[in-house]
Protein backbone atom coordinates (compact mmCIF):
# COMPACT_ATOMS: atom_id res chain seq x y z
CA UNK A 1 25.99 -24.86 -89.63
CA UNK A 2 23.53 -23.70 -91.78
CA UNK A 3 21.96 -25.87 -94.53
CA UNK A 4 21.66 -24.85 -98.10
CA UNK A 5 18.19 -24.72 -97.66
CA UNK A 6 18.31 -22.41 -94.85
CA UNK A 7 21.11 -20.00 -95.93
CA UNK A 8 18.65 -19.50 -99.27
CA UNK A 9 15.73 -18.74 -97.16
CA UNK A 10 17.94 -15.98 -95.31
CA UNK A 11 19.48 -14.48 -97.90
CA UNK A 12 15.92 -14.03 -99.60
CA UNK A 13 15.06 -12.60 -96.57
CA UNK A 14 17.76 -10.38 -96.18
CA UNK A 15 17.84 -9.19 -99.89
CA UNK A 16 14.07 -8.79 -99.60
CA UNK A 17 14.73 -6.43 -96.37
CA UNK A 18 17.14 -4.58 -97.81
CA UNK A 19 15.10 -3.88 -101.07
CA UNK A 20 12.33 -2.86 -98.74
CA UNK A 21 14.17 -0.27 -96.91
CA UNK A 22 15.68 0.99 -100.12
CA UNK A 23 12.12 1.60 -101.55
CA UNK A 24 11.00 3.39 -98.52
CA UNK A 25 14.46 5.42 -98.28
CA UNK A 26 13.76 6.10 -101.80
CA UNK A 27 9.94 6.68 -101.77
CA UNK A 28 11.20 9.67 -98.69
CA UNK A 29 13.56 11.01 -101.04
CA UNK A 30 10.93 11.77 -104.02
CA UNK A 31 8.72 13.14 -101.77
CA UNK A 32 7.91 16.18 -103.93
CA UNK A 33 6.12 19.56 -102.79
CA UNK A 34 5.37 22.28 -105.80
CA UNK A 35 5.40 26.03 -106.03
CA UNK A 36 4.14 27.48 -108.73
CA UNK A 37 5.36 30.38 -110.93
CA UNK A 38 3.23 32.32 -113.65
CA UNK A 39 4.33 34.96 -116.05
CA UNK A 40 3.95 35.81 -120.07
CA UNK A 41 6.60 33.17 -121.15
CA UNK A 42 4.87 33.62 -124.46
CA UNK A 43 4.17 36.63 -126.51
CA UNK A 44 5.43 40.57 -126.70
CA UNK A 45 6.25 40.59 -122.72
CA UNK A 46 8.38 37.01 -122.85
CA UNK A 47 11.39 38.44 -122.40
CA UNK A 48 10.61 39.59 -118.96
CA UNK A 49 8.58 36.39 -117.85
CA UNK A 50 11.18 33.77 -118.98
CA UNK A 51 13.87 35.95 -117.18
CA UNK A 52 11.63 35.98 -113.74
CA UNK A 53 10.56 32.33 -114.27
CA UNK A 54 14.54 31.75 -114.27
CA UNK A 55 15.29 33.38 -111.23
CA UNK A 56 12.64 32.22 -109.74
CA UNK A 57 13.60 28.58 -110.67
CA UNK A 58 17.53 29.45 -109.74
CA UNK A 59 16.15 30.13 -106.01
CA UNK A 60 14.48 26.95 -106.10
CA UNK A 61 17.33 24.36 -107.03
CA UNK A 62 19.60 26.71 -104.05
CA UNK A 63 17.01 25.67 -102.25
CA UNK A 64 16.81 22.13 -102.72
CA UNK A 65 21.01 21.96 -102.66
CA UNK A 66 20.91 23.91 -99.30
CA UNK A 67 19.72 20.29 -97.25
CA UNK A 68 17.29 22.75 -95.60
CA UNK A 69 14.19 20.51 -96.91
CA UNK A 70 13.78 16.93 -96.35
CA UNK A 71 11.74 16.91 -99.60
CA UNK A 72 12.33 18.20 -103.29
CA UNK A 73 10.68 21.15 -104.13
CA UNK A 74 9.60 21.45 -107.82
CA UNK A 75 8.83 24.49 -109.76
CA UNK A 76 5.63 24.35 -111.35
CA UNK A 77 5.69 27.34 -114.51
CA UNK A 78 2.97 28.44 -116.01
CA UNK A 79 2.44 30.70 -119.08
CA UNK A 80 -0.10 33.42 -118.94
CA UNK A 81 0.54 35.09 -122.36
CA UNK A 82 -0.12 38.77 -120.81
CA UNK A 83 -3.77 37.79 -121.06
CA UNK A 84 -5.92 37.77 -118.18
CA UNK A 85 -8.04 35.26 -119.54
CA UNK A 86 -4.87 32.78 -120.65
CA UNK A 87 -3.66 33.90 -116.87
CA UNK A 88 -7.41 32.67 -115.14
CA UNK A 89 -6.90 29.22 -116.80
CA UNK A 90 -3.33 28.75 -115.57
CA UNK A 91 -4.19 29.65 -112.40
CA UNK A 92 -7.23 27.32 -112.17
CA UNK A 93 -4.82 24.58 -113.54
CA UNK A 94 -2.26 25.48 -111.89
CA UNK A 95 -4.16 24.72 -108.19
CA UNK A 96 -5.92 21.53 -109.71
CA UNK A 97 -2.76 19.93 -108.65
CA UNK A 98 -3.19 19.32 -104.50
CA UNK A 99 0.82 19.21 -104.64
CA UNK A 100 0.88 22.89 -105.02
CA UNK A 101 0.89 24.83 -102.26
CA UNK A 102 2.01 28.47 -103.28
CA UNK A 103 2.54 30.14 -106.04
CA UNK A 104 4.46 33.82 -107.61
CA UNK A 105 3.01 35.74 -110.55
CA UNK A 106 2.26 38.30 -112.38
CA UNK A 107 4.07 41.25 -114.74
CA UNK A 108 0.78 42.25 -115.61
CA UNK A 109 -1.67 44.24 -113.28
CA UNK A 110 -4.63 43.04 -115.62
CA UNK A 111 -3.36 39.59 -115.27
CA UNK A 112 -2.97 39.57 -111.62
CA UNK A 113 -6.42 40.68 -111.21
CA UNK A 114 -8.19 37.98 -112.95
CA UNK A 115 -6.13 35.25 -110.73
CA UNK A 116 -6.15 36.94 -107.18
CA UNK A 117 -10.13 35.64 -106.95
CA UNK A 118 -9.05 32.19 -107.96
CA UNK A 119 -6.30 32.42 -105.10
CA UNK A 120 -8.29 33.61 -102.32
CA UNK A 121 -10.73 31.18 -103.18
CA UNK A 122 -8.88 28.33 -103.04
CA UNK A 123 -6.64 29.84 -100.52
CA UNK A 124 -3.18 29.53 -101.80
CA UNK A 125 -1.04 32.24 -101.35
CA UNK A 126 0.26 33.74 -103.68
CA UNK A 127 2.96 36.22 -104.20
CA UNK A 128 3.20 38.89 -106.54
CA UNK A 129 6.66 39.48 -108.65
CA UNK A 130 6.29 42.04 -111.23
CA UNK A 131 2.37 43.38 -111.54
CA UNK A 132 2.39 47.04 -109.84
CA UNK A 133 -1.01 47.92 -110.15
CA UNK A 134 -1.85 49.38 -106.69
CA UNK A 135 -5.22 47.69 -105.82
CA UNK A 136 -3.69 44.74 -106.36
CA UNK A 137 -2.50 44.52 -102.32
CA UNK A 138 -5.47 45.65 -100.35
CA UNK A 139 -7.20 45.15 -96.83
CA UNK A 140 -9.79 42.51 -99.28
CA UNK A 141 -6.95 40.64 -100.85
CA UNK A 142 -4.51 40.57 -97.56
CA UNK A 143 -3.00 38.15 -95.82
CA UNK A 144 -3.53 35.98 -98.81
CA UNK A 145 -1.92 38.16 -101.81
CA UNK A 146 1.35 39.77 -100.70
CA UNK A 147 3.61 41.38 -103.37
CA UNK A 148 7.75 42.01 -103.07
CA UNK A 149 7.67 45.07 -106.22
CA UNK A 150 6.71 48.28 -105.57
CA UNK A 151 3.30 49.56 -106.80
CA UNK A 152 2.77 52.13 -110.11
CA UNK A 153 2.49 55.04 -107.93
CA UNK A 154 6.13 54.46 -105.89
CA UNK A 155 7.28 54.03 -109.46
CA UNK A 156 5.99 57.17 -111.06
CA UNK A 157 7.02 59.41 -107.95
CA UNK A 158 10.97 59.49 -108.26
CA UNK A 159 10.41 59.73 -112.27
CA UNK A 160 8.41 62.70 -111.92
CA UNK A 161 10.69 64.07 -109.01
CA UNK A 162 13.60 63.00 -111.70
CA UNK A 163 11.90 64.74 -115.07
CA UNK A 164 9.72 67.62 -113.30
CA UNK A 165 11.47 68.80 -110.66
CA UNK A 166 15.45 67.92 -111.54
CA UNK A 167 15.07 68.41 -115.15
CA UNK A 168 12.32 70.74 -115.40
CA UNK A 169 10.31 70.07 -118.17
CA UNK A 170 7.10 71.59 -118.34
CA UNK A 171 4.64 71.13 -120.75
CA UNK A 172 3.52 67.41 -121.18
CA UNK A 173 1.68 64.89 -123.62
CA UNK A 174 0.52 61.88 -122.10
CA UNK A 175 0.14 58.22 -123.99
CA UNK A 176 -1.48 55.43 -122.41
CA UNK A 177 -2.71 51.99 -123.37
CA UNK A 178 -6.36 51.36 -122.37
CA UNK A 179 -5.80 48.66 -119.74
CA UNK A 180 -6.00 49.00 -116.34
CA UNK A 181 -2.38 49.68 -116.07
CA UNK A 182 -2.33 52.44 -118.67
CA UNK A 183 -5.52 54.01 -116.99
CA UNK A 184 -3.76 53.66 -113.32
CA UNK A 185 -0.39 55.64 -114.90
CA UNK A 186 -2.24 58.18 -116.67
CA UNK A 187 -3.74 58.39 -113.19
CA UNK A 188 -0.65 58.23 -111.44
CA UNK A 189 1.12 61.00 -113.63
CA UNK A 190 -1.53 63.44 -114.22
CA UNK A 191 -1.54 64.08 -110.09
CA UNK A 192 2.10 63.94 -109.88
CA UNK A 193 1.43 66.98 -112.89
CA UNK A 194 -1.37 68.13 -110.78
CA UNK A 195 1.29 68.64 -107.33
CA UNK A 196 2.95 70.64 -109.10
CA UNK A 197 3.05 74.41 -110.07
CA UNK A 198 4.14 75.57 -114.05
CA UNK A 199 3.26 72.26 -114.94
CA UNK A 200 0.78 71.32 -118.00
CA UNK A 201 -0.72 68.18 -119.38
CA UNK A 202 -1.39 69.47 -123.34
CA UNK A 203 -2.57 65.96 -124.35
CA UNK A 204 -4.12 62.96 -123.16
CA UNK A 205 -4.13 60.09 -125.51
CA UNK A 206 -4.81 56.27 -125.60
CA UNK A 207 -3.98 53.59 -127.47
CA UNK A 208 -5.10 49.82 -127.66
CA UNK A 209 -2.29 47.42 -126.51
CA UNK A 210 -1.31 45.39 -129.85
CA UNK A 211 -1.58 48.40 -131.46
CA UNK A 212 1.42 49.40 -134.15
CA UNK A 213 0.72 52.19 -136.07
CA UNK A 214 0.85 55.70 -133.50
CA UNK A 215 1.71 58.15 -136.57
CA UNK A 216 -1.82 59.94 -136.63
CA UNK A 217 -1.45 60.84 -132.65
CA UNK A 218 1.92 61.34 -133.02
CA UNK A 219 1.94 64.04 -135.97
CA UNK A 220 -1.42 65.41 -133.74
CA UNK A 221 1.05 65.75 -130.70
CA UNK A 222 4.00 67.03 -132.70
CA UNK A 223 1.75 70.26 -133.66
CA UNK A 224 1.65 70.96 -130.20
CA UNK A 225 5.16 71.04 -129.32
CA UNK A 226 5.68 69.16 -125.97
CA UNK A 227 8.30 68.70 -123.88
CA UNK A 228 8.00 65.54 -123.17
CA UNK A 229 5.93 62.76 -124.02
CA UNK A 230 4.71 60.60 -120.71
CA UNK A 231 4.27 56.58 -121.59
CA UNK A 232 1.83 54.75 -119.68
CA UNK A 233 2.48 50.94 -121.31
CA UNK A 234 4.66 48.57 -121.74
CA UNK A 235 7.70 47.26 -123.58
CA UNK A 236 6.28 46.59 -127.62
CA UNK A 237 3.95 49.52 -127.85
CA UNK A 238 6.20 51.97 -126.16
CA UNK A 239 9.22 50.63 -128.91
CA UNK A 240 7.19 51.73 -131.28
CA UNK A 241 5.85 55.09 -130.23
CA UNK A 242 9.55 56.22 -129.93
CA UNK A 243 10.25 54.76 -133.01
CA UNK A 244 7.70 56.55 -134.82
CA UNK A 245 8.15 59.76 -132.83
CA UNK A 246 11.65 59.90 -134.82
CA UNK A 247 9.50 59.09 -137.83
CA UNK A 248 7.26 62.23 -137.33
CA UNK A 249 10.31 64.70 -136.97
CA UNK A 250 10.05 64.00 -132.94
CA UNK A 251 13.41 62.41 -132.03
CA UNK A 252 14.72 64.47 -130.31
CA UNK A 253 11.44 65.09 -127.96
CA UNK A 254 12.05 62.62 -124.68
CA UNK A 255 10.27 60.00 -123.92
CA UNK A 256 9.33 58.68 -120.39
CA UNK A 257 8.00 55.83 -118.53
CA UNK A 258 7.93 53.33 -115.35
CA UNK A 259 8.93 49.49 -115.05
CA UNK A 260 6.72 48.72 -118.00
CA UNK A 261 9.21 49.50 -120.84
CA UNK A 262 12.44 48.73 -118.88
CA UNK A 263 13.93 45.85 -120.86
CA UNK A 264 16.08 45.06 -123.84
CA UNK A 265 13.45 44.45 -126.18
CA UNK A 266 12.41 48.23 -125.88
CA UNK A 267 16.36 49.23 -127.21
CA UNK A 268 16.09 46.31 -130.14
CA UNK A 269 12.76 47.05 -131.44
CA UNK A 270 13.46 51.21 -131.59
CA UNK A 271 16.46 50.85 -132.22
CA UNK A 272 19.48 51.87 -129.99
CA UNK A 273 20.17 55.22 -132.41
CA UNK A 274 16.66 56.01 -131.88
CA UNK A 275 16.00 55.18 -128.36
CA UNK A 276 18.81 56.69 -126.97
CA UNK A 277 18.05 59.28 -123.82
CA UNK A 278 14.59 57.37 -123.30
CA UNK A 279 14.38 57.80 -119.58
CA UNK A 280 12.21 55.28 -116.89
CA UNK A 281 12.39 54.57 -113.49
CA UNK A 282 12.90 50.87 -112.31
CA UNK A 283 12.42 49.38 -108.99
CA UNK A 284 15.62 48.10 -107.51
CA UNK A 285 19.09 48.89 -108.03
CA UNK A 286 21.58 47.40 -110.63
CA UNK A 287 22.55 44.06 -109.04
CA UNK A 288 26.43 45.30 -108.77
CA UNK A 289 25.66 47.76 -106.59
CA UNK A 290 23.83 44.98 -104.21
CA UNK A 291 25.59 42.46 -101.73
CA UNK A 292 24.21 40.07 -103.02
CA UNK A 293 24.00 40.91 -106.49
CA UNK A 294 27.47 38.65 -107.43
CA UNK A 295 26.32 36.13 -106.28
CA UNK A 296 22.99 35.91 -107.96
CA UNK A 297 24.76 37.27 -111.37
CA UNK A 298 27.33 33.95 -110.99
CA UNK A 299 24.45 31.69 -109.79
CA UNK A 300 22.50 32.40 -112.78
CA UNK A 301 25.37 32.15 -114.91
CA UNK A 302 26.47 28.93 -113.27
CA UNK A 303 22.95 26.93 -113.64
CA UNK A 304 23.49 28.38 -117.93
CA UNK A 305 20.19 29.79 -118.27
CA UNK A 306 20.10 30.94 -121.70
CA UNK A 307 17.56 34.22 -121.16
CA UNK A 308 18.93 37.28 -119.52
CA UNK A 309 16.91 37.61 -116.23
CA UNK A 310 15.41 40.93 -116.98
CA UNK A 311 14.43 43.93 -114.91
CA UNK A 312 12.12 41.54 -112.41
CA UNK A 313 14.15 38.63 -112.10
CA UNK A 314 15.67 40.14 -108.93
CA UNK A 315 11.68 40.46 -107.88
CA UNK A 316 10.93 36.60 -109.08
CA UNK A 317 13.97 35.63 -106.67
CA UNK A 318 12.72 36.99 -104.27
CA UNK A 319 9.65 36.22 -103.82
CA UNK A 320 10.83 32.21 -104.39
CA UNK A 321 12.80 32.71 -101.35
CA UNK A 322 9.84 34.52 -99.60
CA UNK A 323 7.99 31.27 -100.40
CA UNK A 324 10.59 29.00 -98.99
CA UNK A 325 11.53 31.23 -95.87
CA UNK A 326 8.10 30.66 -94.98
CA UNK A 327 7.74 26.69 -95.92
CA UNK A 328 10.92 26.46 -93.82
CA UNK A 329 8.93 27.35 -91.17
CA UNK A 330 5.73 25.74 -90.86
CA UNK A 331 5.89 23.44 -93.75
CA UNK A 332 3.75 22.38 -96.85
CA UNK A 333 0.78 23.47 -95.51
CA UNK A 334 -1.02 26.48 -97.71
CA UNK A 335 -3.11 27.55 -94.90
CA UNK A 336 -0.02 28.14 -92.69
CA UNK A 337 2.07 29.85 -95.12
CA UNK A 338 -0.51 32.27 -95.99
CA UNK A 339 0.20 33.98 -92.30
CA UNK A 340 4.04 33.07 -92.45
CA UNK A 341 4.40 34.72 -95.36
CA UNK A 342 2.95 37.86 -94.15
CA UNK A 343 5.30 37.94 -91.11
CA UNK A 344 8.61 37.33 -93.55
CA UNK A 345 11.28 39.33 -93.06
CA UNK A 346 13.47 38.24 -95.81
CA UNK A 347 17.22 39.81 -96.15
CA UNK A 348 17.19 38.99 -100.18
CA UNK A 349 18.60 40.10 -103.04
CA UNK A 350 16.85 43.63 -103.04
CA UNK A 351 17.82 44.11 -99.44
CA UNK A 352 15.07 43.52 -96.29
CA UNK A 353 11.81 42.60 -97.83
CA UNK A 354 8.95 42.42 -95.27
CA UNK A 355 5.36 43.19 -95.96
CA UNK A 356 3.02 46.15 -94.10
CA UNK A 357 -1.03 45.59 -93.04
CA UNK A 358 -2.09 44.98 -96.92
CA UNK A 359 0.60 42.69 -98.00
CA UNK A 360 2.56 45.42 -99.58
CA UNK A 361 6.04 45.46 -99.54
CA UNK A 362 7.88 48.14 -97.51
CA UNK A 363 10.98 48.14 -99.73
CA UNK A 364 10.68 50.83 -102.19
CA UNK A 365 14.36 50.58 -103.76
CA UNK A 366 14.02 52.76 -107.27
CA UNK A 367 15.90 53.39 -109.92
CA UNK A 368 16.54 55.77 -113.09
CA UNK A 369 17.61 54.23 -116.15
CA UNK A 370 18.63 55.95 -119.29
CA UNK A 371 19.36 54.43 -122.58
CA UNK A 372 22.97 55.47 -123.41
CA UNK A 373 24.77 54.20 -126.45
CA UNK A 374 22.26 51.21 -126.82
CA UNK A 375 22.17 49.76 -123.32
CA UNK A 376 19.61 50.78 -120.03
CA UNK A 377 22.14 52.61 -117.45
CA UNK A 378 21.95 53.39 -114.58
CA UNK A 379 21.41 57.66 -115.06
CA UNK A 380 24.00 58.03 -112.18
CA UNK A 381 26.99 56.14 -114.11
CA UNK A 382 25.72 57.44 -117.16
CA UNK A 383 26.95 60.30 -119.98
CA UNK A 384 24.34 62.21 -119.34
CA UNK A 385 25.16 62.55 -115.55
CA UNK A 386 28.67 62.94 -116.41
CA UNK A 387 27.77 65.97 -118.66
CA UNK A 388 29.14 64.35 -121.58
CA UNK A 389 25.54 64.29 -123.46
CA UNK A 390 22.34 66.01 -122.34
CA UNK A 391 18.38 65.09 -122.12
């Protein structure tokens, strides 16, 4: 029989075994590897980077639920204002953290091109979500910088097919912001103007991106009775131009553009009355028409995210689970994800996403949106297709 004495010492023991393995049972479980996401959660262009930061978080926790990990994997969001200096910094403090070992970003071409140096540099892939700018994947940048959204030019082609060629206007003024992404659409829709014949570019105008007053180009354009007005920018500026182009006696002159003003806060800031029959292209399809667009939709619901996830959330998801596919398979190890990343073939939200020799996605999914009675539609289940109204 045990003495007092001894029966102490053992149960000491045993409690102080016990406590041991519950400190290394709990030291595996908070074993923590990061991803990082970066996008304008600030400023004019939020609205789109808190929606893709969302979705791009949502993919993350279905992650962690699924029991495919035997660590936690923790989001890491970053802010890059739409500036590619604010984006530089992020990215630079982004990788100070040796926990990190991949990372999504940008909606902004400018913004992706200040980071991708900092990337290959420290080599850390990273994937791109929303920036379309089409140097952005190159034979220089590949295998580290891969990106799941098509580039400006697929964008601009089945809007000019759409505009041009179904719709058949003609004679066309162009607006642009000065940033590399204005300068690439301008670009990008003067050739598809260029392909061709009947067509003709009457104006070519740019504006600065903060700008807010377009009435002086706009009268100037007016006088020369386009069309259509082409714009090569993004969601505040382009609110305003067709805001003002009602202003100057234009209303009723259409407006169209690419990815770049394909959000909500175009239709508040114009105006539904005025920004009805504004026209873009979008990549993707509306998520009911996906398999696995239900799912997502209730997902996001489910987790109560408070933002709508916007026109790239889809892209943001993706790309998460283009992350994860690959750390499934070789682990938290940035130098080996580079190369699995490349070689993903990822049946995702958008449909098969899997990248060609320049880390360029080959899924090109597109489509037309029209504003109809205040809300982006699709143009297929819209009035206008229906006949009921007319562009």
């Amino acid at each position: 029989m045990l003495s007092k004495k001894s029966l102490l010492i053992f149960l000491l023991s045993l409690i102080l075994i016990l406590a041991f393995a519950f400190c290394m049972n709990v030291g595996a479980k908070e074993k923590v590897v990061k991803i990082g996401f970066i996008g304008p959660l600030t400023g004019p262009n939020a609205a789109q980077g808190v929606g893709a930061k969302n979705s791009f978080d949502l993919a993350v926790k279905l992650a962690n639920k699924s029991g495919d990990f035997d660590y936690k994997i923790e989001v890491v969001a970053m802010d890059d204002a739409s500036n590619p200096g604010t984006g530089a910094s992020a990215a630079m403090k982004l990788l100070s953290d040796p926990d990190v070992v991949a990372a999504s970003g940008h909606w902004n071409s400018p913004v992706a091109n200040a980071t991708i140096p900092i990337f290959k540099d420290a080599e850390v892939p990273l994937v791109i979500w929303g920036a379309i700018g089409e140097s952005l994947t190159s034979a220089e940048n590949y295998p580290t910088i891969t990106r799941v959204c098509p580039t400006l030019k697929q964008e601009n082609i089945p809007l000019a097919k759409f505009v041009m060629d179904d719709l058949g206007y003609k004679k066309w003024s162009i607006i642009s912001d000065t940033s590399t992404y204005g300068k690439n659409n301008t670009s990008a829709w003067t050739s598809e103007l260029k392909q061709r014949s009947g067509m003709k570019l009457i104006s070519l105008d740019e504006v600065q991106v903060g700008q807010t007053d377009f009435k002086a180009i706009l009268s100037k354009i007016k006088s020369l009775n386009p069309d259509a007005v082409y714009f090569g920018g993004v969601v505040m500026e382009g609110a305003l131009i067709r805001r003002q182009m009602n202003d100057v006696g234009m209303g009723d002159t259409l407006l169209v553009g690419i990815s770049g003003i394909a959000d909500d806060k175009f239709i508040e800031v114009a105006t539904p009355e005025v920004a009805e029959g504004t026209v873009c292209t979008t990549p993707g399809k509306a998520l009911d028409k996906l398999a696995k667009g239900q799912e997502f939709m209730e997902n996001y619901k489910k987790i109560g995210y408070k933002e709508p996830y916007g026109a790239y959330g889809p892209y943001a998801y993706d790309a998460a689970n283009v992350i994860l596919m690959a750390l499934k398979e070789v682990g938290p190890d940035s130098a080996k994800l580079i190369e699995a990343i490349t070689k993903v073939n990822l049946d995702g939200l958008l449909g098969v996403t899997s990248f060609n020799e320049i880390g360029q996605t080959n899924n090109t999914l597109s489509t037309i949106l029209v504003v109809d009675d205040g809300v982006w539609v699709d143009y297929n289940d819209s009035q206008y297709k229906s006949g009921k109204k007319s562009l």
